[in-house]
N, C-alpha and C. Protein backbone atom coordinates (compact mmCIF):
# COMPACT_ATOMS: atom_id res chain seq x y z
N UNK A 1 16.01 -17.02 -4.66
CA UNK A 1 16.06 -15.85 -3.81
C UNK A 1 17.49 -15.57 -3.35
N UNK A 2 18.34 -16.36 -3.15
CA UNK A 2 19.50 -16.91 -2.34
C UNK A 2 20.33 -16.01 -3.59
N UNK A 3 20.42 -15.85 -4.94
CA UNK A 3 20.94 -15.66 -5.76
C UNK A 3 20.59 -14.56 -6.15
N UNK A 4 19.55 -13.98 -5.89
CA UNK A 4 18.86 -12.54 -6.06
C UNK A 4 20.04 -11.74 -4.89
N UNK A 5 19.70 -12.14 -3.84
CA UNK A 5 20.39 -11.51 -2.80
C UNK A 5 21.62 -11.43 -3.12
N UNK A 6 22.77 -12.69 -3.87
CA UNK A 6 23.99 -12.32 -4.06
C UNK A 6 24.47 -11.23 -4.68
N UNK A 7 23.58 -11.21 -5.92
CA UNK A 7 23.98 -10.30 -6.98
C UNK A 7 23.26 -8.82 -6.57
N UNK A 8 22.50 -8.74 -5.56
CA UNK A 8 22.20 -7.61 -4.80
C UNK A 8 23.26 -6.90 -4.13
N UNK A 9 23.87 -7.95 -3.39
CA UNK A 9 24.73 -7.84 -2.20
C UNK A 9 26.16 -7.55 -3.00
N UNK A 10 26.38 -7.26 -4.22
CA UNK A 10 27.85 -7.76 -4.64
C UNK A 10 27.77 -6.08 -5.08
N UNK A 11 26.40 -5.05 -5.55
CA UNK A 11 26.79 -3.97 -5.43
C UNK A 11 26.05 -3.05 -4.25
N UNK A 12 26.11 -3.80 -3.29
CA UNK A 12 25.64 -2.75 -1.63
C UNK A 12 25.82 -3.76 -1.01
N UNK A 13 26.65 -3.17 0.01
CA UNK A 13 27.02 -3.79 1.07
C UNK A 13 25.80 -4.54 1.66
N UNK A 14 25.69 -6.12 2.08
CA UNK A 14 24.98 -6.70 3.03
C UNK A 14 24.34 -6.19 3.97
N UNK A 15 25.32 -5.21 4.91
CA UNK A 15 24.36 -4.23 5.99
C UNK A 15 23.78 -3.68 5.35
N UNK A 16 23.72 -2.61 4.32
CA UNK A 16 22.93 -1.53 3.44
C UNK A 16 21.82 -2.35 2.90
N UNK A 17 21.65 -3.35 2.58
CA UNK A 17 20.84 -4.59 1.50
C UNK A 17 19.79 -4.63 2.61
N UNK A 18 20.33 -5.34 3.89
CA UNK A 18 19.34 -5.45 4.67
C UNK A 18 18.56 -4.77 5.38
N UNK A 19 19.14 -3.37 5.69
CA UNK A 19 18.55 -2.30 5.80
C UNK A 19 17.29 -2.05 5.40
N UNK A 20 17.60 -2.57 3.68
CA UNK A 20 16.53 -1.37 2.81
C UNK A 20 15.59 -2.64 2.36
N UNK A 21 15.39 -3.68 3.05
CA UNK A 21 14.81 -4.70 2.94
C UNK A 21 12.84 -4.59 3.38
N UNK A 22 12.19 -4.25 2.79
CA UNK A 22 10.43 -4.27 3.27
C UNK A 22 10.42 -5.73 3.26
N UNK A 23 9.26 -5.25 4.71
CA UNK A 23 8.68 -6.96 4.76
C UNK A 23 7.89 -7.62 3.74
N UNK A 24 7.18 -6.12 2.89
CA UNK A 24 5.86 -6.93 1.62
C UNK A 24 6.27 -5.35 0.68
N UNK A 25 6.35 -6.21 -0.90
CA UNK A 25 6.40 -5.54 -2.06
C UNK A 25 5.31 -4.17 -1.81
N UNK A 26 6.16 -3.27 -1.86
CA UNK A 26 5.43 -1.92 -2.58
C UNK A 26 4.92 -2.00 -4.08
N UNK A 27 3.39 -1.54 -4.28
CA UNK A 27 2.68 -1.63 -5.10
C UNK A 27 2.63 0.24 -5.72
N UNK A 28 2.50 0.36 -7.00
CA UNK A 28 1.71 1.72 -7.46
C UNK A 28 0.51 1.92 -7.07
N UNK A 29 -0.15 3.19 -6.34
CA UNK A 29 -1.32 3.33 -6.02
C UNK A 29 -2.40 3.03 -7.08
N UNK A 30 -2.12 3.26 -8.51
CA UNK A 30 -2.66 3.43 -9.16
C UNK A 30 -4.17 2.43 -8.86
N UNK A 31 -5.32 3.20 -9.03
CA UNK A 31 -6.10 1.93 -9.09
C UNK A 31 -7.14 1.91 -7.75
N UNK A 32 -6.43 2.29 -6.84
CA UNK A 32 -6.84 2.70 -5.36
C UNK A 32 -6.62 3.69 -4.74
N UNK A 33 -7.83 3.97 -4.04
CA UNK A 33 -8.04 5.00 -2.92
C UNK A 33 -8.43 4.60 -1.67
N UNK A 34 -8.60 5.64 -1.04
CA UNK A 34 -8.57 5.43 0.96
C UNK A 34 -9.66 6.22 1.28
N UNK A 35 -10.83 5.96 2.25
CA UNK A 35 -11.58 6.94 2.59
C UNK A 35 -11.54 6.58 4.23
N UNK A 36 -10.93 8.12 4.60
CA UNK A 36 -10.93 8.10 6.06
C UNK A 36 -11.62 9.30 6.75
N UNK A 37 -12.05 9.14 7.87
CA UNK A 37 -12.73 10.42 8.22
C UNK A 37 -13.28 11.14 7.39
N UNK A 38 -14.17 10.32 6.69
CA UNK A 38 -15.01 10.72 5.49
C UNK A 38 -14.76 11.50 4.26
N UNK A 39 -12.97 11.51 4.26
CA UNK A 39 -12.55 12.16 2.86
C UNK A 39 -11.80 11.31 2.22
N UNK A 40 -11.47 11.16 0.73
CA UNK A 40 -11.16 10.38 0.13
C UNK A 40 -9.96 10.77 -0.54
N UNK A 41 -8.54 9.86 -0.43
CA UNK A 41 -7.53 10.12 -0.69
C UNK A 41 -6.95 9.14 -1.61
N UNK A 42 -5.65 9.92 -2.55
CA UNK A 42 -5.47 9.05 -3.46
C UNK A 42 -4.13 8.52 -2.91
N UNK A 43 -3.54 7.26 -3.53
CA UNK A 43 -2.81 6.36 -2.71
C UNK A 43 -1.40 6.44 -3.66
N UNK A 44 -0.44 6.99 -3.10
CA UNK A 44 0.79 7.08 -3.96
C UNK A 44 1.43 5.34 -4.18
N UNK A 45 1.59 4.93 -3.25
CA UNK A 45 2.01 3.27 -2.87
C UNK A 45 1.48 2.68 -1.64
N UNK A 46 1.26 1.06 -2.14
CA UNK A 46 0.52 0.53 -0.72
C UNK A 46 1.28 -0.76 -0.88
N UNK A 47 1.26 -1.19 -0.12
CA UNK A 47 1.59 -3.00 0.63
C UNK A 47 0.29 -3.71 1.77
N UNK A 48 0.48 -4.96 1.53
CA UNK A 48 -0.42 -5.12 2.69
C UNK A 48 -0.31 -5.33 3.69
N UNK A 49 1.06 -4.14 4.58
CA UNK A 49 1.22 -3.06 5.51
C UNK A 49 0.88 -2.02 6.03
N UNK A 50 0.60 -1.68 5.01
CA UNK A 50 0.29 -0.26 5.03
C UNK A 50 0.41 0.63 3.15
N UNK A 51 0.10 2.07 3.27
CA UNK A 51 0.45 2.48 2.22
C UNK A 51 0.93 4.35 2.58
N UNK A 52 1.24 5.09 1.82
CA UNK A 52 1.71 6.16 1.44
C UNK A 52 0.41 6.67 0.69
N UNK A 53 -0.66 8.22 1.60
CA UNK A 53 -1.43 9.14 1.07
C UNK A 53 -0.83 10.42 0.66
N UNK A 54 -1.60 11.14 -1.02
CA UNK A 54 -1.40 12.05 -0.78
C UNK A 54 -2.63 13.12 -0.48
N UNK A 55 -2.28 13.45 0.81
CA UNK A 55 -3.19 14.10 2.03
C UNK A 55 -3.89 15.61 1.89
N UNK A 56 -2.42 16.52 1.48
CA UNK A 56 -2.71 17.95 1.40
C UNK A 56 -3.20 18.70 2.96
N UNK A 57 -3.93 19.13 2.82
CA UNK A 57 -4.44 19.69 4.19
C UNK A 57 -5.42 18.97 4.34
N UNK A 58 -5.12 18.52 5.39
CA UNK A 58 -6.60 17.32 6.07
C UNK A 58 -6.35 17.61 7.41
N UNK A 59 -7.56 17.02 8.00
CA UNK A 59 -7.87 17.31 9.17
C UNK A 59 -7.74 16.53 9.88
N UNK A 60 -7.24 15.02 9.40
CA UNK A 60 -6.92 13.86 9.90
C UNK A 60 -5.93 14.27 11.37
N UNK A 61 -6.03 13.39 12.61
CA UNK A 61 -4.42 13.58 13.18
C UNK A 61 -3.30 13.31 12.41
N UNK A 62 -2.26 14.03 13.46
CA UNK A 62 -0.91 14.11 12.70
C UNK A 62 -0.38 12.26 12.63
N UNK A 63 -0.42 11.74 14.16
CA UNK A 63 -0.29 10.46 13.96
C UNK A 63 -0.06 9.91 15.54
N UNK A 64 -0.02 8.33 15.29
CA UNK A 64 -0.33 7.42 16.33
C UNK A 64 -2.19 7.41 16.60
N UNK A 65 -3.13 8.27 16.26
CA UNK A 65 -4.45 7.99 16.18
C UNK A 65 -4.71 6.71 15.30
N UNK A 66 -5.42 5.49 15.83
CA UNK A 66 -6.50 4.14 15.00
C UNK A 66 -7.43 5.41 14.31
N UNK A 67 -7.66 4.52 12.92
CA UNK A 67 -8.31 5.28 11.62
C UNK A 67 -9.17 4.09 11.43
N UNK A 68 -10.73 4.34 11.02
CA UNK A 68 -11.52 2.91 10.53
C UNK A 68 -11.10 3.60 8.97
N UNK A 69 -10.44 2.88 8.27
CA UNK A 69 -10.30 3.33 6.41
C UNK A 69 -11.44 1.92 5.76
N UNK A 70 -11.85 2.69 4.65
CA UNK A 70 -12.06 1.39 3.26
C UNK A 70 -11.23 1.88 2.56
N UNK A 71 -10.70 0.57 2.12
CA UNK A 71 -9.83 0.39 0.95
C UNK A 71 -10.83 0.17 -0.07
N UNK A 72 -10.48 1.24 -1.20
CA UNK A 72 -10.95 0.92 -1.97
C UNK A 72 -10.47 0.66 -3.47
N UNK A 73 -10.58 -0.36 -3.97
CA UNK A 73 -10.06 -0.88 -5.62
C UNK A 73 -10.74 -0.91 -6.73
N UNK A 74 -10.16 0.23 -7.52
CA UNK A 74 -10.54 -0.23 -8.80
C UNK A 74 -10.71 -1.39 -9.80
N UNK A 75 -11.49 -2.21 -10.78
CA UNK A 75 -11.15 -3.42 -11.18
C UNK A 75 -11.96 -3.05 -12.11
N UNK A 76 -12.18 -4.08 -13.44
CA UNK A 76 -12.58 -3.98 -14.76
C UNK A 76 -14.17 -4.28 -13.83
N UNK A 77 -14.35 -4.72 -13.08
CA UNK A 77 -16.06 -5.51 -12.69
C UNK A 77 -16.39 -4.06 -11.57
N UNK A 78 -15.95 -3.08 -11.92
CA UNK A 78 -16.28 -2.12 -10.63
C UNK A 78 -15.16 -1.71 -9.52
N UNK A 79 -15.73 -1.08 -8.57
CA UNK A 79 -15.03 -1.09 -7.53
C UNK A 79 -14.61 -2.02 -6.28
N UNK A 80 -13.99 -2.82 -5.62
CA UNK A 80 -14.20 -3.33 -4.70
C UNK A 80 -13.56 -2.56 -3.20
N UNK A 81 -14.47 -2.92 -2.19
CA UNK A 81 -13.90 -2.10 -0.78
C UNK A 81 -13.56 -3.08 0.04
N UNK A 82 -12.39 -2.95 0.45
CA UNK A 82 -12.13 -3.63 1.95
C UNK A 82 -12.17 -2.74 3.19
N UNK A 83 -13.04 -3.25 4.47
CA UNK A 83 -12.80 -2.05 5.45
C UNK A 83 -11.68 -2.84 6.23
N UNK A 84 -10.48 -1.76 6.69
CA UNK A 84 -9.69 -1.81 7.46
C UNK A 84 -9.20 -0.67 8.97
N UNK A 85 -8.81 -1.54 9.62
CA UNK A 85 -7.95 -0.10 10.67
C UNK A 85 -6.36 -0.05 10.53
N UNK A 86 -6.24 1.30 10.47
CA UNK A 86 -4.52 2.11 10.20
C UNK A 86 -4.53 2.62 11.62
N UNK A 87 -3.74 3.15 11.37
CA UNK A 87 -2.75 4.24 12.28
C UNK A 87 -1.95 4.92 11.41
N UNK A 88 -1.50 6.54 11.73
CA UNK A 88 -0.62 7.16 11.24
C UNK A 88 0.30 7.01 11.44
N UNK A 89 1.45 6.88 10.74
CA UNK A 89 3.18 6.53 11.25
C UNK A 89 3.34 7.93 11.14
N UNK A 90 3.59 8.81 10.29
CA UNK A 90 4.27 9.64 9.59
C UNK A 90 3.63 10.31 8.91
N UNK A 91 4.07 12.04 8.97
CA UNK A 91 3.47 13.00 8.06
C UNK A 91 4.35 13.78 7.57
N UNK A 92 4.77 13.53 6.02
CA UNK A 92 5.73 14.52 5.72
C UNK A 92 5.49 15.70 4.54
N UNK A 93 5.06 16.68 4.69
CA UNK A 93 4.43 17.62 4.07
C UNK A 93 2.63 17.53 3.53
N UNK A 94 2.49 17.22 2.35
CA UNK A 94 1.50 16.80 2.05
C UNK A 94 1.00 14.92 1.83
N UNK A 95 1.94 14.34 2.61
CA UNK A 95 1.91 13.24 2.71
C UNK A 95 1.83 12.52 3.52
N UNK A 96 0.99 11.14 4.12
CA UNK A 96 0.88 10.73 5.56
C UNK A 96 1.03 9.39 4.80
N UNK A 97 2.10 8.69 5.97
CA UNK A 97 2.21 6.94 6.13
C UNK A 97 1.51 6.41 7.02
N UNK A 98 0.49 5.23 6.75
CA UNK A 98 -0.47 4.46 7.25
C UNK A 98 -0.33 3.28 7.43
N UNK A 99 0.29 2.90 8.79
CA UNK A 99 0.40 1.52 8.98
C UNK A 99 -1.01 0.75 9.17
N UNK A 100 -1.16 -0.55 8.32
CA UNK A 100 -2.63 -1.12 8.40
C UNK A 100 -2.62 -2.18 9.76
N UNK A 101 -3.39 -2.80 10.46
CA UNK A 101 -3.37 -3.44 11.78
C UNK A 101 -3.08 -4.82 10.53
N UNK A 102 -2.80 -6.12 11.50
CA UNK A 102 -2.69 -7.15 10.90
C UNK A 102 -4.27 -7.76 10.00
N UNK A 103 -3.80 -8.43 9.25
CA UNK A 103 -5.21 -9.18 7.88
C UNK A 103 -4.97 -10.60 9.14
N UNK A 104 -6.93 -10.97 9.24
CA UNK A 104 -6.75 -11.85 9.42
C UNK A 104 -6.75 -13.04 8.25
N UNK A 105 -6.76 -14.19 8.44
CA UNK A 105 -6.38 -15.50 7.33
C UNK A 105 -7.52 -15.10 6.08
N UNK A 106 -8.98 -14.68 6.45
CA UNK A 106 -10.07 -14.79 5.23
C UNK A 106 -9.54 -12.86 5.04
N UNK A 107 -9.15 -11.95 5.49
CA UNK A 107 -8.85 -10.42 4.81
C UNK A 107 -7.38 -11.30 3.91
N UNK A 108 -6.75 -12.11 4.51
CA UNK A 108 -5.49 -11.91 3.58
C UNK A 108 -6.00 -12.79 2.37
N UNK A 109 -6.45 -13.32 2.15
CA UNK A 109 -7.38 -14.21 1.02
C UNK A 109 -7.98 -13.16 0.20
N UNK A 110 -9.00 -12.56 0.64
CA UNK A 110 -9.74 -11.29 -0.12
C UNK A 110 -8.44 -10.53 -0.40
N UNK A 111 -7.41 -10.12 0.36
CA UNK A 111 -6.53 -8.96 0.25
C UNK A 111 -5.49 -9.27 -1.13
N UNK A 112 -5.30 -10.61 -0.90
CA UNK A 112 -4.22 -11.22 -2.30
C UNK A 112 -5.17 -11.21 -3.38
N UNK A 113 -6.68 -11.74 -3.27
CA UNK A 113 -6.81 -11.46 -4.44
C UNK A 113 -7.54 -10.40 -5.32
N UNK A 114 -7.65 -9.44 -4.57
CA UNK A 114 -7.25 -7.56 -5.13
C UNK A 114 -6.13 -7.53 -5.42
N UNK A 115 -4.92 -7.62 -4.62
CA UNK A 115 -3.70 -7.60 -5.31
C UNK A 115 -3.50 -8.39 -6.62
N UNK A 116 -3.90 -9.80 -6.67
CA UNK A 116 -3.74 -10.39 -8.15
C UNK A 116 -4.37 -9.34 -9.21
N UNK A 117 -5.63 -8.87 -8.90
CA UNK A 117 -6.25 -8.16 -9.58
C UNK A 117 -5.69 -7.29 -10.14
N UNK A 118 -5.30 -6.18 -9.51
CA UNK A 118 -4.98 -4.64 -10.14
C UNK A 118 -3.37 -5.03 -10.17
N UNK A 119 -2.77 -5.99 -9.87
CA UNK A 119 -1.21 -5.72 -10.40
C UNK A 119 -1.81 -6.57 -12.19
N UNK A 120 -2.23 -7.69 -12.55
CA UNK A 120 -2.76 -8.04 -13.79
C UNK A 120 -3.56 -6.75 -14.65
N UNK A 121 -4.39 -6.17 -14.10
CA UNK A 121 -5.10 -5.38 -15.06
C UNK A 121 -4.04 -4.36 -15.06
N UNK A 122 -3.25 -3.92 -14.49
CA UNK A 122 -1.93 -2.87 -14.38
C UNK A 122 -0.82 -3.29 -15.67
N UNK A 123 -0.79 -4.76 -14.98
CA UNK A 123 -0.25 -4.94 -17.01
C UNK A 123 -0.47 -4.98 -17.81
N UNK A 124 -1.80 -5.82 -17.99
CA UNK A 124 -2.50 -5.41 -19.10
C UNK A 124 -2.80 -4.05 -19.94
N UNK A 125 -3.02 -3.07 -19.06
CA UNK A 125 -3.00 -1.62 -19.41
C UNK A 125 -1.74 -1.38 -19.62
N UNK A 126 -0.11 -1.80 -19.32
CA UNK A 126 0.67 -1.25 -19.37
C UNK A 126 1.30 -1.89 -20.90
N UNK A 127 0.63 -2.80 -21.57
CA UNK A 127 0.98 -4.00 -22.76
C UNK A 127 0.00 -3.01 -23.55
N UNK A 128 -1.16 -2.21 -23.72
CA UNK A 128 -2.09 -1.59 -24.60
C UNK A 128 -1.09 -0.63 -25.56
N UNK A 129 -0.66 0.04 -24.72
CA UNK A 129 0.04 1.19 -24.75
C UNK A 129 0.61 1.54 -25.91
């Protein structure tokens, strides 16, 4: 990691590096959707932070409102749902940022392994090609 960062840091400045530093890998939505206030949205990027909807005109609040969402994932065995609570950070045109509340120890267990899931079948589909 120590060496990732150097050769990071050798073309952007250290302050700039750390800046643009997320606490958890951004994922492609691909694969997953969000159903909140009973409409269902498709997911540009997520972390298990939060993720990036694209919204359009919804009726959702603009933001700082708790949201009950399911997460929901695509997988070769079906769909799987996790229910979670968000909040809106941010709405920028047809797009709203959704911070997720903290996973406890058994959601982050279920939560990693959806993530193993659809980032594997994501390659796999991306090796067909």
């Amino acid at each position: 990691m120590e060496a990732l960062k150097k050769t990071l840091t050798y073309f952007m400045p250290e302050k700039k590096a750390d800046e643009n530093r997320r606490r958890h890998t951004r994922l492609s939505g691909d694969g997953m959707t969000v159903i909140a206030g009973g409409a269902r949205f498709d997911v540009v990027n997520w972390s298990e932070n939060g993720f990036l909807l694209k919204a359009g005109n919804t009726n959702l609040p603009v933001t700082a409102q708790e949201l009950t969402l399911k997460l929901k994932f695509s997988t070769g065995d079906g769909t799987k749902e996790l229910p979670r609570t968000g909040r809106i950070i941010r709405r920028n045109g047809d797009y709203l940022a959704v911070s997720l509340m903290p996973l406890n120890e058994d959601e982050k267990i279920l939560f990693g392994r959806m993530v193993d899931r659809a980032l594997t079948e994501s390659f796999v589909r991306s090796q067909l090609v």
